[in-house]
PDB file of N, CA and C in Angstrom:
ATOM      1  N   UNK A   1       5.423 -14.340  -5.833  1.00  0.00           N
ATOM      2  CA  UNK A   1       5.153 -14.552  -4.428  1.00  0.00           C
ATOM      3  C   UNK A   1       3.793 -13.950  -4.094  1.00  0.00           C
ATOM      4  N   UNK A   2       3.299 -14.943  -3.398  1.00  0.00           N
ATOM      5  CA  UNK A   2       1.846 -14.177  -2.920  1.00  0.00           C
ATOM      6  C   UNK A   2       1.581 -13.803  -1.445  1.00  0.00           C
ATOM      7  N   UNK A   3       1.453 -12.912  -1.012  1.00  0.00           N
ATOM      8  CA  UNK A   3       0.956 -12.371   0.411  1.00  0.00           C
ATOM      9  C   UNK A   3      -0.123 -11.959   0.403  1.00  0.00           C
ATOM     10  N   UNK A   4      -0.957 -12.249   1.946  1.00  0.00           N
ATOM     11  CA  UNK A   4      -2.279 -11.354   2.297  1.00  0.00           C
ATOM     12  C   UNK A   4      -1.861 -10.082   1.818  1.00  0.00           C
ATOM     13  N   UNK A   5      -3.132  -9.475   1.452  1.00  0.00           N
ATOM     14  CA  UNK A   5      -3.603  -8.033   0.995  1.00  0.00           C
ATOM     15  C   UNK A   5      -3.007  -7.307   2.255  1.00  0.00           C
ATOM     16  N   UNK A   6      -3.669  -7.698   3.415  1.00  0.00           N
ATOM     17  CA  UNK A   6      -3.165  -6.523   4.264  1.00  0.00           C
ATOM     18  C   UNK A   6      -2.092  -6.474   5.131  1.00  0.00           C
ATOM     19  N   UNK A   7      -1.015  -6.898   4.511  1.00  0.00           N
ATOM     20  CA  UNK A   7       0.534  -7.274   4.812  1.00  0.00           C
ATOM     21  C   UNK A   7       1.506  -6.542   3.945  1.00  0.00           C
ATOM     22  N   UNK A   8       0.628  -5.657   2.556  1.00  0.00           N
ATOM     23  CA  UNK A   8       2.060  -5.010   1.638  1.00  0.00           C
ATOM     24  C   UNK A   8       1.218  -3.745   1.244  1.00  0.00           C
ATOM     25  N   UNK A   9       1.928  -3.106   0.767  1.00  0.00           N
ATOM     26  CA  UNK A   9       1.598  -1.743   0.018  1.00  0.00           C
ATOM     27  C   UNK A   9       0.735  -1.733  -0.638  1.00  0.00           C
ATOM     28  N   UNK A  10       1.135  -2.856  -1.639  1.00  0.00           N
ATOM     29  CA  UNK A  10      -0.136  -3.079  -3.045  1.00  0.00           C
ATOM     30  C   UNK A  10      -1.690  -3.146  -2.623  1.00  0.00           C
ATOM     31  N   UNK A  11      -1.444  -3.892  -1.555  1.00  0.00           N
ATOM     32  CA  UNK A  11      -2.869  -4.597  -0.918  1.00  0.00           C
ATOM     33  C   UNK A  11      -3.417  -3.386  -0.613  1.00  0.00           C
ATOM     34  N   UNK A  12      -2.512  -2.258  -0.077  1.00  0.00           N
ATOM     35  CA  UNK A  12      -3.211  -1.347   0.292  1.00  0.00           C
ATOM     36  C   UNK A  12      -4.110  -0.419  -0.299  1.00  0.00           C
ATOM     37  N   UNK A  13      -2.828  -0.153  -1.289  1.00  0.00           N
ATOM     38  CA  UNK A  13      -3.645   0.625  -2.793  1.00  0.00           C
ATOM     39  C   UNK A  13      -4.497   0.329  -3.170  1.00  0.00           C
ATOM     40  N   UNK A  14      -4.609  -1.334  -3.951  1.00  0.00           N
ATOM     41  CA  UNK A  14      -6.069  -2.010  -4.136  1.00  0.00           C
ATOM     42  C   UNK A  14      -7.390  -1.641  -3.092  1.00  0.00           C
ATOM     43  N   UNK A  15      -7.098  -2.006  -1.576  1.00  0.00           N
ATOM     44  CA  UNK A  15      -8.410  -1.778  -0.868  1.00  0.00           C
ATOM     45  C   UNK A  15      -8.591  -0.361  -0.974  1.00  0.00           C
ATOM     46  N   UNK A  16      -8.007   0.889  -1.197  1.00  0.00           N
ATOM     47  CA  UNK A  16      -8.235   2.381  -1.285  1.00  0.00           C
ATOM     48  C   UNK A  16      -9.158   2.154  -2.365  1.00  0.00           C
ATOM     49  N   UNK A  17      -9.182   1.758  -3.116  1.00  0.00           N
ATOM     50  CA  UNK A  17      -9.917   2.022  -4.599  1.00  0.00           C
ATOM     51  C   UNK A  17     -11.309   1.459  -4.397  1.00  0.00           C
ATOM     52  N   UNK A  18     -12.089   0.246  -3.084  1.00  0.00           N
ATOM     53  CA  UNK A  18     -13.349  -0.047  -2.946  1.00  0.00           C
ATOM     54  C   UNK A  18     -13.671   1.319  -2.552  1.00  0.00           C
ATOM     55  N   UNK A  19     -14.805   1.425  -2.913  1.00  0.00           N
ATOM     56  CA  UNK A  19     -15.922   1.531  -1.734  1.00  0.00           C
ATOM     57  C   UNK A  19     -16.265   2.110  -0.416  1.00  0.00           C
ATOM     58  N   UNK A  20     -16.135   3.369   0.195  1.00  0.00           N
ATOM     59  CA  UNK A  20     -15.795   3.127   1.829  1.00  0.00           C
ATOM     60  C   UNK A  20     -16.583   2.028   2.589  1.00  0.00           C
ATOM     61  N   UNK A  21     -17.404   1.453   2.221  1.00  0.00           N
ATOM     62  CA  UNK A  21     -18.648   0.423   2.797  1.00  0.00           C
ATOM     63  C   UNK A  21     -18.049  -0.938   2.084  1.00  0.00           C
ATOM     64  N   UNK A  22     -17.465  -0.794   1.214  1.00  0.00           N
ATOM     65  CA  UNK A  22     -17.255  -2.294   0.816  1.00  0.00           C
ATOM     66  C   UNK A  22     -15.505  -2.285   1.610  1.00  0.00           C
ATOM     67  N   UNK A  23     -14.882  -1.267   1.353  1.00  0.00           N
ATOM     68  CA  UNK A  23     -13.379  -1.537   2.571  1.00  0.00           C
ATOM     69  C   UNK A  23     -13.543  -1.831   3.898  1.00  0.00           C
ATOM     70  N   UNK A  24     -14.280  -1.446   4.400  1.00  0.00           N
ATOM     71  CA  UNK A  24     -15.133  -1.591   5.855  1.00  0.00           C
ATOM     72  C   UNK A  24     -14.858  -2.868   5.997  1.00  0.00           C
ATOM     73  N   UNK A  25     -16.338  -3.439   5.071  1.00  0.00           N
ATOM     74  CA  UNK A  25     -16.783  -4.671   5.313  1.00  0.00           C
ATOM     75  C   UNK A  25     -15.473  -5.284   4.700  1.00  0.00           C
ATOM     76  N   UNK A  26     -14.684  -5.664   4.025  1.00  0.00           N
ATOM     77  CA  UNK A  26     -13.787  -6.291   3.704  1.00  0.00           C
ATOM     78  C   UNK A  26     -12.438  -6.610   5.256  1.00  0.00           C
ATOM     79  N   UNK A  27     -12.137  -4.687   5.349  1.00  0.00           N
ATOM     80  CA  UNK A  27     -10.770  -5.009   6.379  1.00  0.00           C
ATOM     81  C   UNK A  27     -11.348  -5.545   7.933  1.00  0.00           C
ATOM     82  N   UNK A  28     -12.621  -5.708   7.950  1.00  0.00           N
ATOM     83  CA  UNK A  28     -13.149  -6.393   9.358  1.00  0.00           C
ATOM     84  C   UNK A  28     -13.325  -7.706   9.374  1.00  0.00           C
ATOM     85  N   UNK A  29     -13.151  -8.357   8.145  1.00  0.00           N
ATOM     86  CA  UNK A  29     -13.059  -9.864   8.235  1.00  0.00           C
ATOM     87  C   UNK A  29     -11.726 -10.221   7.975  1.00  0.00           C
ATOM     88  N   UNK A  30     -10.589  -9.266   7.812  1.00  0.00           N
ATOM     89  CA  UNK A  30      -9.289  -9.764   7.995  1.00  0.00           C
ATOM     90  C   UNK A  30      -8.513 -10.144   9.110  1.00  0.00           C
ATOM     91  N   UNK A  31      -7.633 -10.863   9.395  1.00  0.00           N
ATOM     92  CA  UNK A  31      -6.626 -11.372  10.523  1.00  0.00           C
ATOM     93  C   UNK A  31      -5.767 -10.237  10.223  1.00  0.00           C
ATOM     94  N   UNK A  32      -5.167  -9.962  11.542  1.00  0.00           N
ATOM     95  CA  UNK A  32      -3.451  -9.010  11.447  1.00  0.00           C
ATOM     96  C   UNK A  32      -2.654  -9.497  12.153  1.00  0.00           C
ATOM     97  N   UNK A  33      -2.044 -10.942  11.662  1.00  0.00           N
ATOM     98  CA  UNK A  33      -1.205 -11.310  12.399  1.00  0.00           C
ATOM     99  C   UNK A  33      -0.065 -10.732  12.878  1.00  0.00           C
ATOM    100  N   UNK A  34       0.761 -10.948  13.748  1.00  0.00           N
ATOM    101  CA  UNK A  34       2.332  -9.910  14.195  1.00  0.00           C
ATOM    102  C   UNK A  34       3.520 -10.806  12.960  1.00  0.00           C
ATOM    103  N   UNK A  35       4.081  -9.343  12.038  1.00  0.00           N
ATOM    104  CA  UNK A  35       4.911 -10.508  11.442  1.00  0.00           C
ATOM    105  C   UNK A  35       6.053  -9.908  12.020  1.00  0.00           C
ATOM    106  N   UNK A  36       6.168  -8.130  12.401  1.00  0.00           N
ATOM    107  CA  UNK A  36       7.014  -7.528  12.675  1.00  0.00           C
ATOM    108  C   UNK A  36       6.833  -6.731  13.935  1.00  0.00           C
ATOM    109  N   UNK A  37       7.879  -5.856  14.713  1.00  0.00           N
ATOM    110  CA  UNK A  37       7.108  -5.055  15.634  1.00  0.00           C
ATOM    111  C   UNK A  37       6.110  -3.664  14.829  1.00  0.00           C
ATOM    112  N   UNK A  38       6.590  -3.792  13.370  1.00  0.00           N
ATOM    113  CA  UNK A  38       5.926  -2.782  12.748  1.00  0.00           C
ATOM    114  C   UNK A  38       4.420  -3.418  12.229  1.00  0.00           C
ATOM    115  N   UNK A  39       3.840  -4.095  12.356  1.00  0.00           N
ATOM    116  CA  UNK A  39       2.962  -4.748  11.945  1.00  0.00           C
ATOM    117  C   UNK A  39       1.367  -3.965  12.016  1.00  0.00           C
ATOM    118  N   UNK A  40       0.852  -3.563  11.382  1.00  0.00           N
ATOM    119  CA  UNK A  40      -0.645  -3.010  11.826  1.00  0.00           C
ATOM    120  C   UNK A  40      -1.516  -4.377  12.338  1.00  0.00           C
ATOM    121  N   UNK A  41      -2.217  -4.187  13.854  1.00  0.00           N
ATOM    122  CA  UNK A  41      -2.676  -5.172  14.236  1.00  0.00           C
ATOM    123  C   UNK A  41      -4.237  -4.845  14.486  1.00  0.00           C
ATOM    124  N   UNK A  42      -5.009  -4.256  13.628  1.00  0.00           N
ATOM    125  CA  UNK A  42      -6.123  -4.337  13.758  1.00  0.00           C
ATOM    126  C   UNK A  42      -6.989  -3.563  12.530  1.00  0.00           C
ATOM    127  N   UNK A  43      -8.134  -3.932  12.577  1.00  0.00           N
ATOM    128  CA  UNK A  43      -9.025  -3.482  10.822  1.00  0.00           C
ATOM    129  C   UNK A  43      -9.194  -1.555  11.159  1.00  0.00           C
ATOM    130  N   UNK A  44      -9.268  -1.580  12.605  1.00  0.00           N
ATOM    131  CA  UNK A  44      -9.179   0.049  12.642  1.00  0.00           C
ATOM    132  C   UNK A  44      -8.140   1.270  12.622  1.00  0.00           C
ATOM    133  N   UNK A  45      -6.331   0.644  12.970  1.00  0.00           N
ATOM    134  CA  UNK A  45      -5.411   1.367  12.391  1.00  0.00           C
ATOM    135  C   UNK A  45      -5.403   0.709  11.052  1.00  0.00           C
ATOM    136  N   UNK A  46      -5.878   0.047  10.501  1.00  0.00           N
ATOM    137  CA  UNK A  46      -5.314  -0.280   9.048  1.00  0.00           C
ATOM    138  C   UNK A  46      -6.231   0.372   8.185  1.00  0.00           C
ATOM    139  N   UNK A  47      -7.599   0.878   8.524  1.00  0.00           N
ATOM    140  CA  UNK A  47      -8.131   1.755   7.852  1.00  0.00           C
ATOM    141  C   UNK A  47      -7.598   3.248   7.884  1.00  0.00           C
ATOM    142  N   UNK A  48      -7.416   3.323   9.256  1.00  0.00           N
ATOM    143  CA  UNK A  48      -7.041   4.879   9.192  1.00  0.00           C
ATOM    144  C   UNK A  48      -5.381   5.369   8.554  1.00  0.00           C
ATOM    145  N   UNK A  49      -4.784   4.257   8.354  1.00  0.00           N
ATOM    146  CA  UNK A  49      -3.721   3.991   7.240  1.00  0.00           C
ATOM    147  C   UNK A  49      -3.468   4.759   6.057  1.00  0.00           C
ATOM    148  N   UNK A  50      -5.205   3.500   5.597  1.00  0.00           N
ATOM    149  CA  UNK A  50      -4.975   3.809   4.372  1.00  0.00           C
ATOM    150  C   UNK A  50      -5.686   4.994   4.050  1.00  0.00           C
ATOM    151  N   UNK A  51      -6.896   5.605   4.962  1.00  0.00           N
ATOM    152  CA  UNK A  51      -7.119   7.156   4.701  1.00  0.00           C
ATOM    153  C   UNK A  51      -5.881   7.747   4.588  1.00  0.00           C
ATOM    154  N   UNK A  52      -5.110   8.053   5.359  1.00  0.00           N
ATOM    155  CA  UNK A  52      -3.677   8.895   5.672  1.00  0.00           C
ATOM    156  C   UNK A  52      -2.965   8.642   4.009  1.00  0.00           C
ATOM    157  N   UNK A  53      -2.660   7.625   4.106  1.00  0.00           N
ATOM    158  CA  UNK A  53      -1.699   7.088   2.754  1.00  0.00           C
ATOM    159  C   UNK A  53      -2.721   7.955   1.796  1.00  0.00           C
ATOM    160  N   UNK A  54      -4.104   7.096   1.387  1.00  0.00           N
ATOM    161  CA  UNK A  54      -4.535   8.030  -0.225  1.00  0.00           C
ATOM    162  C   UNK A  54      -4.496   9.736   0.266  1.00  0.00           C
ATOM    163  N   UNK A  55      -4.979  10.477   1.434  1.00  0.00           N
ATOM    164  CA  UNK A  55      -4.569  11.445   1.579  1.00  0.00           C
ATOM    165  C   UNK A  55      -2.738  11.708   1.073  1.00  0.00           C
ATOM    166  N   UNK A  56      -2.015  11.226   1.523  1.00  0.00           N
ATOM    167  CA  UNK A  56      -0.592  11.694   1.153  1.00  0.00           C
ATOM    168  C   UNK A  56      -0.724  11.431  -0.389  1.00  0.00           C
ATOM    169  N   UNK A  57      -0.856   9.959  -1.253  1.00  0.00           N
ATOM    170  CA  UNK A  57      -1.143   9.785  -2.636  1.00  0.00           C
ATOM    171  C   UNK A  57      -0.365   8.713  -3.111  1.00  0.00           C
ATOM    172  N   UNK A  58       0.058   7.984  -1.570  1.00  0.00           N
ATOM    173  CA  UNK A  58       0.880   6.553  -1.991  1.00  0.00           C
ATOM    174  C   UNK A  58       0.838   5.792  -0.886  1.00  0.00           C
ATOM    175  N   UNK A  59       0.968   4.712  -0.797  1.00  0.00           N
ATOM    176  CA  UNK A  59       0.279   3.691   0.303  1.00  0.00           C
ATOM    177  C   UNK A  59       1.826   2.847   0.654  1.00  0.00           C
ATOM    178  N   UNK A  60       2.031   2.875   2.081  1.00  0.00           N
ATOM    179  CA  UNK A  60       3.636   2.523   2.479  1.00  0.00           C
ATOM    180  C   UNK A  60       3.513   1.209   3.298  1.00  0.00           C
ATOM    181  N   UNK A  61       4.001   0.330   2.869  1.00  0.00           N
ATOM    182  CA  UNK A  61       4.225  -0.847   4.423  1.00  0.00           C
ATOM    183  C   UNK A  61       5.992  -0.264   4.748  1.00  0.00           C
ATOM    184  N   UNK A  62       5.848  -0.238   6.214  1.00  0.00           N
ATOM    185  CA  UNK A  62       7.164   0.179   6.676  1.00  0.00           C
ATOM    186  C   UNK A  62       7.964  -0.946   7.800  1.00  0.00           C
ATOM    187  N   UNK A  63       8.138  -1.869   6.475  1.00  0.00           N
ATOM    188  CA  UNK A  63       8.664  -2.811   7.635  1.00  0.00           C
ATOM    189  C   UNK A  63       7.890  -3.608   8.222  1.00  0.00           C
ATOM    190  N   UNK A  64       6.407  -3.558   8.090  1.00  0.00           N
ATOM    191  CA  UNK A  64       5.214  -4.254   8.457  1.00  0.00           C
ATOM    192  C   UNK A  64       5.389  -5.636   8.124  1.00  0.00           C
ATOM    193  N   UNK A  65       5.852  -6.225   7.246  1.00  0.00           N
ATOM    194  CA  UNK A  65       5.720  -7.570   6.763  1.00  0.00           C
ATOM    195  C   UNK A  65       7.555  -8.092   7.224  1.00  0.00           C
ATOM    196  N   UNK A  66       8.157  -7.193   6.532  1.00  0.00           N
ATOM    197  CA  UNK A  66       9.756  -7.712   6.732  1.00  0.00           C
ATOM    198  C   UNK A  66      10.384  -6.765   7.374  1.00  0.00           C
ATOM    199  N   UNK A  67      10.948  -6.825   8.341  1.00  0.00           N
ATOM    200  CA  UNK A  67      11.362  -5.999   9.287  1.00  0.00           C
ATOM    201  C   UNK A  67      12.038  -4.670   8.661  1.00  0.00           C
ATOM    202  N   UNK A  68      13.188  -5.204   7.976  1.00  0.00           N
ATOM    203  CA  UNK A  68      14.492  -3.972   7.427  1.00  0.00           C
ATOM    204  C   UNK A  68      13.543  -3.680   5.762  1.00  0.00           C
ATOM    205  N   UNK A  69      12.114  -4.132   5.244  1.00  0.00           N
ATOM    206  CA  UNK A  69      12.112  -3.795   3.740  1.00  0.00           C
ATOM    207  C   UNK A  69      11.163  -2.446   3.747  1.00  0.00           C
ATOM    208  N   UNK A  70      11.025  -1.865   3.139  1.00  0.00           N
ATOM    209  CA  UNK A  70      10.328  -0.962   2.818  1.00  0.00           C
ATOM    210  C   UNK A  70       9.285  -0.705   1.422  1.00  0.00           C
ATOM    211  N   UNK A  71       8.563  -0.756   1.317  1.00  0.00           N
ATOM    212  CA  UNK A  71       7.483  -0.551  -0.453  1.00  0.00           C
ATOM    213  C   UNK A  71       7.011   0.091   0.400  1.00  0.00           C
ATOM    214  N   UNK A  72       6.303   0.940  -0.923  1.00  0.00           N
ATOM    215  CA  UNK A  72       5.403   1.951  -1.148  1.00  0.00           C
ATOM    216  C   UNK A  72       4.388   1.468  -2.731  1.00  0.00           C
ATOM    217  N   UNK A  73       3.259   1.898  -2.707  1.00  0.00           N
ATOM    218  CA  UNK A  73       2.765   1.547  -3.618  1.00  0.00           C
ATOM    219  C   UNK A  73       1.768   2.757  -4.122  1.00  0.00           C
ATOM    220  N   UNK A  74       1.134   2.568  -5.556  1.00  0.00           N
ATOM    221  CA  UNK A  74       0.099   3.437  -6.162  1.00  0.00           C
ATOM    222  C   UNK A  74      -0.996   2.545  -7.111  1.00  0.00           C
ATOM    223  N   UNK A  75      -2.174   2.786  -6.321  1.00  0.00           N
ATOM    224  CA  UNK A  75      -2.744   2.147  -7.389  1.00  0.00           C
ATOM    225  C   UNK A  75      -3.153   3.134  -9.092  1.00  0.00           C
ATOM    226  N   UNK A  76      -3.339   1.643  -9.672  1.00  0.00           N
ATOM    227  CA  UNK A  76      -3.276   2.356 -11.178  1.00  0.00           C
ATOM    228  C   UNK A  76      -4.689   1.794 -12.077  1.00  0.00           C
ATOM    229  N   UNK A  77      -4.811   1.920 -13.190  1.00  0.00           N
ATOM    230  CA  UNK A  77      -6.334   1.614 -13.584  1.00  0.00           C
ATOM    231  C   UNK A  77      -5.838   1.332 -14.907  1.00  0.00           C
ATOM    232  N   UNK A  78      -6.247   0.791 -15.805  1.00  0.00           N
ATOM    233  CA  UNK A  78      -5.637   0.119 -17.246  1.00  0.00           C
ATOM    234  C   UNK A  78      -7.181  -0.806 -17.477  1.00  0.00           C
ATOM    235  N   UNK A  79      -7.408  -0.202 -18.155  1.00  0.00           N
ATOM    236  CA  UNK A  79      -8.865  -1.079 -19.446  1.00  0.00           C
ATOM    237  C   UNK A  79      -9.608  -1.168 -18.236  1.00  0.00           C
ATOM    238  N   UNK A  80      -9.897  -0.214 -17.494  1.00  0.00           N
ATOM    239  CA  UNK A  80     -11.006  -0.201 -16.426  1.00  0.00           C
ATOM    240  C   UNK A  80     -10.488  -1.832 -15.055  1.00  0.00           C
ATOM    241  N   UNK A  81      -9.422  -1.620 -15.430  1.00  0.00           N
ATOM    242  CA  UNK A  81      -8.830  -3.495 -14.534  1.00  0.00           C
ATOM    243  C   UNK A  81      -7.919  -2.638 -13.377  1.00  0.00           C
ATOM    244  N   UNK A  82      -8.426  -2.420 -11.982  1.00  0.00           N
ATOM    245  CA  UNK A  82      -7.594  -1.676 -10.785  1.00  0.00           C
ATOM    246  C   UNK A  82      -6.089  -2.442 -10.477  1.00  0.00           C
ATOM    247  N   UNK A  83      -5.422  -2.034 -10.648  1.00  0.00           N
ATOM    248  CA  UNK A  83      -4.267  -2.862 -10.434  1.00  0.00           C
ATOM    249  C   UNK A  83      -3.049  -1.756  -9.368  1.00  0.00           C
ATOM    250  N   UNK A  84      -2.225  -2.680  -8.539  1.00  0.00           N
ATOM    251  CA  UNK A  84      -1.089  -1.475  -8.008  1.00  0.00           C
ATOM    252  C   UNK A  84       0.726  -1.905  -8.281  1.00  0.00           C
ATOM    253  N   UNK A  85       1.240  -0.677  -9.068  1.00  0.00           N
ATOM    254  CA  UNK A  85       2.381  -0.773  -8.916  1.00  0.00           C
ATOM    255  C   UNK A  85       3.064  -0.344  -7.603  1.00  0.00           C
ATOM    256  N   UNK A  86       4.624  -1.360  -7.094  1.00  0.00           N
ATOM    257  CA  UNK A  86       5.165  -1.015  -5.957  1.00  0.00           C
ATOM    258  C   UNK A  86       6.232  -0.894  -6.259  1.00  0.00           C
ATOM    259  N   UNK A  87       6.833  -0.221  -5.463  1.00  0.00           N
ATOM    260  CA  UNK A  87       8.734  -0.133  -5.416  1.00  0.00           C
ATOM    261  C   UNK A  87       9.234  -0.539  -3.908  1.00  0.00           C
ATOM    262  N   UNK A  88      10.081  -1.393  -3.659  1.00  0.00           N
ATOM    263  CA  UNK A  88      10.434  -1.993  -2.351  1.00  0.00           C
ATOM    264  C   UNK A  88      11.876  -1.900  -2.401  1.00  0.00           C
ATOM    265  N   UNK A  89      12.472  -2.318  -1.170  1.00  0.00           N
ATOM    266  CA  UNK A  89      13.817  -2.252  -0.986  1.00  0.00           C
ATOM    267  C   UNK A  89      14.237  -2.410   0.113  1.00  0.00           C
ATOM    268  N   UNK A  90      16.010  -2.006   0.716  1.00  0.00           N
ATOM    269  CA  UNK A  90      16.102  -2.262   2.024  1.00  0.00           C
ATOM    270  C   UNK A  90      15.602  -0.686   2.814  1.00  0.00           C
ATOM    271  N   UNK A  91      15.293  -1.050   4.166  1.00  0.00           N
ATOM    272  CA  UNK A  91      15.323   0.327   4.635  1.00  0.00           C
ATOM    273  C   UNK A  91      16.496   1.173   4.704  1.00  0.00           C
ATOM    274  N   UNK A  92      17.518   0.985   4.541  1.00  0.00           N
ATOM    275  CA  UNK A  92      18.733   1.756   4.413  1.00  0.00           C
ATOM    276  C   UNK A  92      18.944   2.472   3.653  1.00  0.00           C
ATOM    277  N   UNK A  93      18.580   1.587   2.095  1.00  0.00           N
ATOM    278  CA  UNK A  93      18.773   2.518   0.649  1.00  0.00           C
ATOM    279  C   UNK A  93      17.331   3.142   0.755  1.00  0.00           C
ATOM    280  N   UNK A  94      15.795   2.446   0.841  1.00  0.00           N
ATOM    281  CA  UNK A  94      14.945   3.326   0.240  1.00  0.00           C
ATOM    282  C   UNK A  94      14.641   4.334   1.422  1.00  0.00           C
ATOM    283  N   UNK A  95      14.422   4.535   2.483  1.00  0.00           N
ATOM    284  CA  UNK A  95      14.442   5.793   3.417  1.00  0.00           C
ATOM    285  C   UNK A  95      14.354   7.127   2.947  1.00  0.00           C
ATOM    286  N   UNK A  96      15.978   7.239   2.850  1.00  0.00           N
ATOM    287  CA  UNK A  96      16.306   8.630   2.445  1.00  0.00           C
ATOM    288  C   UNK A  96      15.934   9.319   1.165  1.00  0.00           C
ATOM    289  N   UNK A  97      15.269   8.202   0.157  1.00  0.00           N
ATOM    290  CA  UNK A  97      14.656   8.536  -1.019  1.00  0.00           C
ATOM    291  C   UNK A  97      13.251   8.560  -1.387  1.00  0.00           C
ATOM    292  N   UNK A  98      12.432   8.741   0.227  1.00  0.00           N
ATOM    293  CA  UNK A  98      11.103   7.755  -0.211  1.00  0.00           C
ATOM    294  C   UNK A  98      10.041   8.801  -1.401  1.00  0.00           C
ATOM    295  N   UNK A  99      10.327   9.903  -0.337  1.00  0.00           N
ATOM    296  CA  UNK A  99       9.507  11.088  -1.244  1.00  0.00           C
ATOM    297  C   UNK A  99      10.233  11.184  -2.904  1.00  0.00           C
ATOM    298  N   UNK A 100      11.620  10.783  -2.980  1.00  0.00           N
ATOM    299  CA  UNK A 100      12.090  10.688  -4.906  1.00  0.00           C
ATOM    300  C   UNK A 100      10.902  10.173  -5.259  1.00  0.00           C
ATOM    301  N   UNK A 101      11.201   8.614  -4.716  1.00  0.00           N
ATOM    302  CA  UNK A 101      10.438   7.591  -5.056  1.00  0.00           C
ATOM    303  C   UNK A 101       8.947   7.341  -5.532  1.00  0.00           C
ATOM    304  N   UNK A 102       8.357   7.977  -4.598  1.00  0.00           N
ATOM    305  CA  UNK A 102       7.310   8.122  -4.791  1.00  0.00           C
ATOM    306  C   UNK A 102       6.810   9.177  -6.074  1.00  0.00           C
ATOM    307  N   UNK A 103       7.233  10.226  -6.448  1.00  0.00           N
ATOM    308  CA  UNK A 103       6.759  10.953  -7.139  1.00  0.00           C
ATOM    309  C   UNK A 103       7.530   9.910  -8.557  1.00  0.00           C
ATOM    310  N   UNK A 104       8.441   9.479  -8.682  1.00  0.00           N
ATOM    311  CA  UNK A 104       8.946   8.866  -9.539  1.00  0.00           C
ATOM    312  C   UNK A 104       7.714   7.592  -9.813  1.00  0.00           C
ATOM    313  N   UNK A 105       7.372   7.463  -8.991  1.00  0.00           N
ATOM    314  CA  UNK A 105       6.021   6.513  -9.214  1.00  0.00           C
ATOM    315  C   UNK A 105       5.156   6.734  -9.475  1.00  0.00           C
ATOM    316  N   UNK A 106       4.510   7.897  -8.756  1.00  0.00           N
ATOM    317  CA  UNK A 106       3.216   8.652  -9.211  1.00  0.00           C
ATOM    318  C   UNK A 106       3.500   9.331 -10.869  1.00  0.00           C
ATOM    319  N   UNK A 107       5.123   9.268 -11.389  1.00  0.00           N
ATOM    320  CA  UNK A 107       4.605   9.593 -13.023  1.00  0.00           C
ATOM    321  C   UNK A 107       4.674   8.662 -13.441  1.00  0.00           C
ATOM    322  N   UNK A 108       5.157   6.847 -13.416  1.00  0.00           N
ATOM    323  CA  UNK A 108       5.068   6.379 -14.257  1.00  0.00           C
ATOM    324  C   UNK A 108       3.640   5.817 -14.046  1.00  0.00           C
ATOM    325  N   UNK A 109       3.001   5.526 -13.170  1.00  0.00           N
ATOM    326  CA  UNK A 109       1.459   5.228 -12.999  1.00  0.00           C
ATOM    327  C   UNK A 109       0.358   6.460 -14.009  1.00  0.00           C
ATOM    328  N   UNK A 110       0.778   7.547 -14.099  1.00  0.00           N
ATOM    329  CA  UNK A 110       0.668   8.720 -14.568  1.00  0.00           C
ATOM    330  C   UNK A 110       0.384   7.945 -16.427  1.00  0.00           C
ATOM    331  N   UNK A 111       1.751   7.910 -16.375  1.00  0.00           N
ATOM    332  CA  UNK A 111       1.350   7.412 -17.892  1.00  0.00           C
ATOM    333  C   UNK A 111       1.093   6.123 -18.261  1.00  0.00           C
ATOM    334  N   UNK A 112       0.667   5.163 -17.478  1.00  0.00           N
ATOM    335  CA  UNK A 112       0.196   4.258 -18.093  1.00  0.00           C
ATOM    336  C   UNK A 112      -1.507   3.897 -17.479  1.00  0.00           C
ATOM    337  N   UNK A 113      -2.010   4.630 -16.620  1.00  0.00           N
ATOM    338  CA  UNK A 113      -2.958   4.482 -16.408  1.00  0.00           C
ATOM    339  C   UNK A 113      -4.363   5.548 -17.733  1.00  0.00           C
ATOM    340  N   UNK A 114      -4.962   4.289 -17.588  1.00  0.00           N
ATOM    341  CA  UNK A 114      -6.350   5.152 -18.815  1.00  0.00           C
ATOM    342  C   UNK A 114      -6.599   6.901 -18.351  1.00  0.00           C
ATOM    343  N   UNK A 115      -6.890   6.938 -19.171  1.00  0.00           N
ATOM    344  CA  UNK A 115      -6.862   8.994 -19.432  1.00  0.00           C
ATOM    345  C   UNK A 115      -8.428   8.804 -19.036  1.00  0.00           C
TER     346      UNK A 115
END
């Protein structure tokens, strides 16, 4: 399945990894359509997002795209190729686990990303 970049987690991770001048210029030529009431609707909360997110060390859509789903994502690096793993779910089950989750992510990105 394919979605806009700035509709999921992954997308998010990926744009953390430009540039601050090339994310700029990138999240200001994006649309933010409403898919949810959680939806980020503009290039200036969706930057300050994803500052917050790489500050914390994992990048979250909360319901932004699908109302009840939840991902979180990390980007990862392999043969110099930026790529992001995610973990998603319902908000019911992943909630109460997000912080597991996440560190459970941040090791397997851990070991498969280039040293």
């Amino acid at each position: 399945e394919r979605r806009p970049v700035q509709i999921n987690s992954m997308g998010k991770a990926l744009i953390s990894m430009l540039p601050a001048t090339e994310r700029e210029a990138l999240v200001t030529k994006l649309r933010f359509p409403k898919l949810t009431d959680r939806t980020i609707r503009s290039a200036r909360d969706y930057l300050a997002d994803i500052e917050q997110s790489a500050k914390r060390g994992w990048f979250l859509n909360d319901g932004e795209s699908v109302q009840d789903v939840i991902a979180l994502a990390m980007p990862v690096v392999v043969n110099t190729e930026a790529f992001a793993i995610t973990v998603a779910g319902p908000r019911y089950r992943l909630e109460p686990e997000l912080e597991k989750r996440a560190r459970q992510l941040r090791d397997a990105c851990r070991s498969i990303q280039d040293k």
